[in-house]
N, C-alpha and C. Protein backbone atom coordinates (compact mmCIF):
# COMPACT_ATOMS: atom_id res chain seq x y z
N UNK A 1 -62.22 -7.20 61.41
CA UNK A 1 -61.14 -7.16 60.45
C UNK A 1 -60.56 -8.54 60.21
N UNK A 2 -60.91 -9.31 60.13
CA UNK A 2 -60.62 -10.80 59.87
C UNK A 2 -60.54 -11.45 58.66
N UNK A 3 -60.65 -10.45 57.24
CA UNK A 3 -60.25 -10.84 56.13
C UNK A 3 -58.79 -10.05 56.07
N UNK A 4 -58.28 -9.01 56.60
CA UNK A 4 -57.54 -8.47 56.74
C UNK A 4 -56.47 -8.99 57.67
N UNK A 5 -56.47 -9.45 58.45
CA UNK A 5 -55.66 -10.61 59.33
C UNK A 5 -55.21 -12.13 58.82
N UNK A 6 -56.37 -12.31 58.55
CA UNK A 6 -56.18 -13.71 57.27
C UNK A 6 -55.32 -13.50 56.09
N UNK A 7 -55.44 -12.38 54.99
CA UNK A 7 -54.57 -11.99 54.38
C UNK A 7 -53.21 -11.74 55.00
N UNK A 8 -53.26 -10.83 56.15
CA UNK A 8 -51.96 -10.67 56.48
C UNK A 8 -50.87 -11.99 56.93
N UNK A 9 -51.53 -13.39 57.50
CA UNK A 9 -51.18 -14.36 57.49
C UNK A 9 -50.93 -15.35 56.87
N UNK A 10 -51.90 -15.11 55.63
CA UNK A 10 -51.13 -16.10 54.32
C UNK A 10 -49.94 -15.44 53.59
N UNK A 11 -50.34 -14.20 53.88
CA UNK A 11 -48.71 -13.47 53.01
C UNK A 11 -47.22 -13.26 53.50
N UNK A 12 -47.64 -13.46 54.61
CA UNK A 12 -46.45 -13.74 55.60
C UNK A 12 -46.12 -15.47 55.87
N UNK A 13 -47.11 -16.47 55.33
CA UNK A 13 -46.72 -17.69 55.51
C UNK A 13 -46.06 -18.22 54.35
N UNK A 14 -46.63 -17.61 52.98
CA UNK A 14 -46.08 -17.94 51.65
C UNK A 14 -46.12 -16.33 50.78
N UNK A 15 -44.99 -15.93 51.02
CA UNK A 15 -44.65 -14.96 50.12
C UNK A 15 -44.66 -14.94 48.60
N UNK A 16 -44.02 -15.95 48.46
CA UNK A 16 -44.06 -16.02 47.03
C UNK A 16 -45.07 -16.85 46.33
N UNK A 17 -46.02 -17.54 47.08
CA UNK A 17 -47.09 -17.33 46.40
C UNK A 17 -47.84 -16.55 45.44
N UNK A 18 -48.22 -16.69 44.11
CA UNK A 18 -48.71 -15.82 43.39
C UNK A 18 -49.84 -15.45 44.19
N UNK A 19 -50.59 -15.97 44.55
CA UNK A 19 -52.23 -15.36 45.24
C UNK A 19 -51.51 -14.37 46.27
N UNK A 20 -50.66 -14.21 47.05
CA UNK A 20 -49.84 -13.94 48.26
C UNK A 20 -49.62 -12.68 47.58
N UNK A 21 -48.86 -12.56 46.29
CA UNK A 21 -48.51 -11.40 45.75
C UNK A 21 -49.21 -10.25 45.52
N UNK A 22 -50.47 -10.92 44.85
CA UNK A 22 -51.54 -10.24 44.14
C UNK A 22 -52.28 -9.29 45.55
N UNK A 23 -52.69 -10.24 46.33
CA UNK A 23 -53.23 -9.70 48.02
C UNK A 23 -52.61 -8.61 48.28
N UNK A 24 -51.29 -8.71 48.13
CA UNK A 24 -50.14 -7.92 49.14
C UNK A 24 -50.15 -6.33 47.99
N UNK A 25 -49.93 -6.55 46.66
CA UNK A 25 -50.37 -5.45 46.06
C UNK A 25 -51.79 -4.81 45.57
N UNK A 26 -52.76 -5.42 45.90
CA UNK A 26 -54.48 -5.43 46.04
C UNK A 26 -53.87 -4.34 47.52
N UNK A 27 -53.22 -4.60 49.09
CA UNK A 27 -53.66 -3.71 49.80
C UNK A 27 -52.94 -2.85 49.90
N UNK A 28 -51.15 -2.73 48.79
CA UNK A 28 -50.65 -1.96 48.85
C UNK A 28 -51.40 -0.72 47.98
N UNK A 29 -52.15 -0.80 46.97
CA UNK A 29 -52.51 0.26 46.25
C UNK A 29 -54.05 0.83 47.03
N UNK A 30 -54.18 -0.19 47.94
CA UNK A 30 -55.58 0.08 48.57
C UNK A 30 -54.98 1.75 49.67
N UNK A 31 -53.64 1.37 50.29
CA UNK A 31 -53.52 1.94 51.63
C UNK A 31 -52.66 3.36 50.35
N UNK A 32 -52.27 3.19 49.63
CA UNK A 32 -51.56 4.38 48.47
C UNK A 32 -52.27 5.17 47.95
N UNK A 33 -53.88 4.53 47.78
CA UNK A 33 -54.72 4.85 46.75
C UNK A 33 -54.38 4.98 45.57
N UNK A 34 -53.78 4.01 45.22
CA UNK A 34 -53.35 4.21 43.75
C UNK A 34 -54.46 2.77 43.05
N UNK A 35 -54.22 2.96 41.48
CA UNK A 35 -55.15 2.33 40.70
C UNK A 35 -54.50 0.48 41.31
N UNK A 36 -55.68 -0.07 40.99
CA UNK A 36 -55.15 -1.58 41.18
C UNK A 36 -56.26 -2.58 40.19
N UNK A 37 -55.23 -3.06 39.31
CA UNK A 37 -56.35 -3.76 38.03
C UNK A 37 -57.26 -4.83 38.24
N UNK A 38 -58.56 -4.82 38.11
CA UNK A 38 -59.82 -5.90 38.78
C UNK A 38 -59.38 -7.06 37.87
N UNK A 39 -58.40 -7.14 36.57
CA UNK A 39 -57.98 -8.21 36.30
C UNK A 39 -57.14 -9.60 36.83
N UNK A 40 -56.19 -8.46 37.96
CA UNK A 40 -55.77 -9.53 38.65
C UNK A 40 -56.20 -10.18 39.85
N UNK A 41 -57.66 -9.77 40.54
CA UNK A 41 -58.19 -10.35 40.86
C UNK A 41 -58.94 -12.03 40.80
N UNK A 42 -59.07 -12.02 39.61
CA UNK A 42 -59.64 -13.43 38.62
C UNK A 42 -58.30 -13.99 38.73
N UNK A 43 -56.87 -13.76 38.90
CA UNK A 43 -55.89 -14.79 38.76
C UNK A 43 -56.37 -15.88 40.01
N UNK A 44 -56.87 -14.57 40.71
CA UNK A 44 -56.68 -15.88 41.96
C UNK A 44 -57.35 -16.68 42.02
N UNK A 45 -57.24 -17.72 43.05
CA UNK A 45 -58.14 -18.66 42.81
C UNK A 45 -59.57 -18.31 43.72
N UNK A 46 -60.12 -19.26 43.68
CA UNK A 46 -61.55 -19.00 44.31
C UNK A 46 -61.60 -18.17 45.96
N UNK A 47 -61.25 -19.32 46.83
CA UNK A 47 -60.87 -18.67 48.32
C UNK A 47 -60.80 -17.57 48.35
N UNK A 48 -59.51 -17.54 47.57
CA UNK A 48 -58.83 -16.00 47.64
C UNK A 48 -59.49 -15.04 46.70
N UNK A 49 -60.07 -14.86 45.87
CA UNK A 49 -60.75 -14.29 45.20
C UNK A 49 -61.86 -13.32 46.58
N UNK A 50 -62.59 -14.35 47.23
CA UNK A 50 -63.58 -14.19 48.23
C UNK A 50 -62.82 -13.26 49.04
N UNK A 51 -61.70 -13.62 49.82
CA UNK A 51 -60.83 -12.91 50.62
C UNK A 51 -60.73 -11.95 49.87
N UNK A 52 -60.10 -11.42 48.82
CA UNK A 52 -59.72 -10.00 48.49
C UNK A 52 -61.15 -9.59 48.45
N UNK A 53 -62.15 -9.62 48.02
CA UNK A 53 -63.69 -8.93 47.76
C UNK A 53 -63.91 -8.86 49.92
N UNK A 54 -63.82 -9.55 50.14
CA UNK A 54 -63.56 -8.90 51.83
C UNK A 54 -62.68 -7.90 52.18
N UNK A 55 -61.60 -8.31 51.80
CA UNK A 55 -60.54 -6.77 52.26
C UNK A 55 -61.38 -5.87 51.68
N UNK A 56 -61.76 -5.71 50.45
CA UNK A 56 -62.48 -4.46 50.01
C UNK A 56 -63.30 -4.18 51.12
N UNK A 57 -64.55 -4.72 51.05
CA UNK A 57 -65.66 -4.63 51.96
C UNK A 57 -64.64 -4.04 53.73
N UNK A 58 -64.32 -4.56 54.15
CA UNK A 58 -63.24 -4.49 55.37
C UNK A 58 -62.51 -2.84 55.65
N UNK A 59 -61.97 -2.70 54.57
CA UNK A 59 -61.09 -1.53 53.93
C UNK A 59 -61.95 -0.33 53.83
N UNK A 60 -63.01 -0.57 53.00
CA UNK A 60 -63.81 0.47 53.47
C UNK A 60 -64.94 0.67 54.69
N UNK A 61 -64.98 -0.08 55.09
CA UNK A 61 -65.86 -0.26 56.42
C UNK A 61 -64.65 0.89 57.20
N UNK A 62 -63.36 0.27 57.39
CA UNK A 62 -62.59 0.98 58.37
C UNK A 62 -62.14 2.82 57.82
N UNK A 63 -62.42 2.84 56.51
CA UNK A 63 -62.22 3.82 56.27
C UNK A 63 -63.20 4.79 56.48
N UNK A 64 -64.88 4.45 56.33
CA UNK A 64 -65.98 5.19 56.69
C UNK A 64 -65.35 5.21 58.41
N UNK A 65 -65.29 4.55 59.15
CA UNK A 65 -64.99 4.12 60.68
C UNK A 65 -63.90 5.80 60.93
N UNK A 66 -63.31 5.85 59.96
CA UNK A 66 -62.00 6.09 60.61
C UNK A 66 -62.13 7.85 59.91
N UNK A 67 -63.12 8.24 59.23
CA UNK A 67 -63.75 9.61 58.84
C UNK A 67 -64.48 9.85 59.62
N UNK A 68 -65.25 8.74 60.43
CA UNK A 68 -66.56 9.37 61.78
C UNK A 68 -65.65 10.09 62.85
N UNK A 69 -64.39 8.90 63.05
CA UNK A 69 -63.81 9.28 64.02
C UNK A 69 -62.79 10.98 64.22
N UNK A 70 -62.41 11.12 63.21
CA UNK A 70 -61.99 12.86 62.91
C UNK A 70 -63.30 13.48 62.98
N UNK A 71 -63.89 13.15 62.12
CA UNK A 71 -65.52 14.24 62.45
C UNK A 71 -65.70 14.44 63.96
N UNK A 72 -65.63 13.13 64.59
CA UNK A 72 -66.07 13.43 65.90
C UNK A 72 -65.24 14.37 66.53
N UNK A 73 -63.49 14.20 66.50
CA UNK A 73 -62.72 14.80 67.20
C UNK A 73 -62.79 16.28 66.63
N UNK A 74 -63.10 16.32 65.31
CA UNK A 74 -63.13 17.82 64.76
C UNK A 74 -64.63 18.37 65.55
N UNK A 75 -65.43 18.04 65.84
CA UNK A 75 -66.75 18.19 66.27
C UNK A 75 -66.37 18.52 68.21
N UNK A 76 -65.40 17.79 68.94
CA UNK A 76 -65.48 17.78 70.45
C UNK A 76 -64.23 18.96 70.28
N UNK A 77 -63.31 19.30 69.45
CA UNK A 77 -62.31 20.65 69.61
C UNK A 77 -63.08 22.14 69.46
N UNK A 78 -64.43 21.46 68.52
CA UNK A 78 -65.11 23.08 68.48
C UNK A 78 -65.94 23.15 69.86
N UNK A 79 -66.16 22.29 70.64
CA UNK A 79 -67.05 22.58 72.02
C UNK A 79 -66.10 22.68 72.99
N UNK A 80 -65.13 22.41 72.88
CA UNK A 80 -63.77 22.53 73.75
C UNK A 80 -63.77 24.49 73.37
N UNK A 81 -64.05 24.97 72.65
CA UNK A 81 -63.57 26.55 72.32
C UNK A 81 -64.40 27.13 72.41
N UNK A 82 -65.79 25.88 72.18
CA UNK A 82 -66.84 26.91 72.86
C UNK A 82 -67.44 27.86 74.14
């Protein structure tokens, strides 16, 4: 998770940074699931451009991660009753 830590550290070092902004609502609509426009992506600059296309990649890595992990627990409560 290290694009996700990195983000969380530039946005907490410069808030009002525009790139800072864009990040911070890129993972607020990520964790809401709400729509988030691929236009404001291109504001940013390059770096950060890379960084947000990681949180993606990141974001869903942990989200497949984090559906195995209920499967599993939904999977060890039915052998628990078995």
């Amino acid at each position: 998770m290290h694009a996700i830590k990195e983000a969380r550290k530039f946005i907490e070092r410069k808030p009002e940074h525009p790139n800072a902004q864009i990040l911070a609502r890129l993972v607020l609509s990520l964790e809401a699931e709400k729509d988030f426009s691929v236009n404001q992506l291109y504001a940013l600059d390059y770096e950060r451009f890379k960084l947000a296309l990681e949180i993606l990649h990141e974001w869903r890595l942990d989200r497949y991660i984090g559906s195995k992990a209920k499967l599993f627990d939904a999977a060890l409560q039915v052998k628990e009753q078995a």
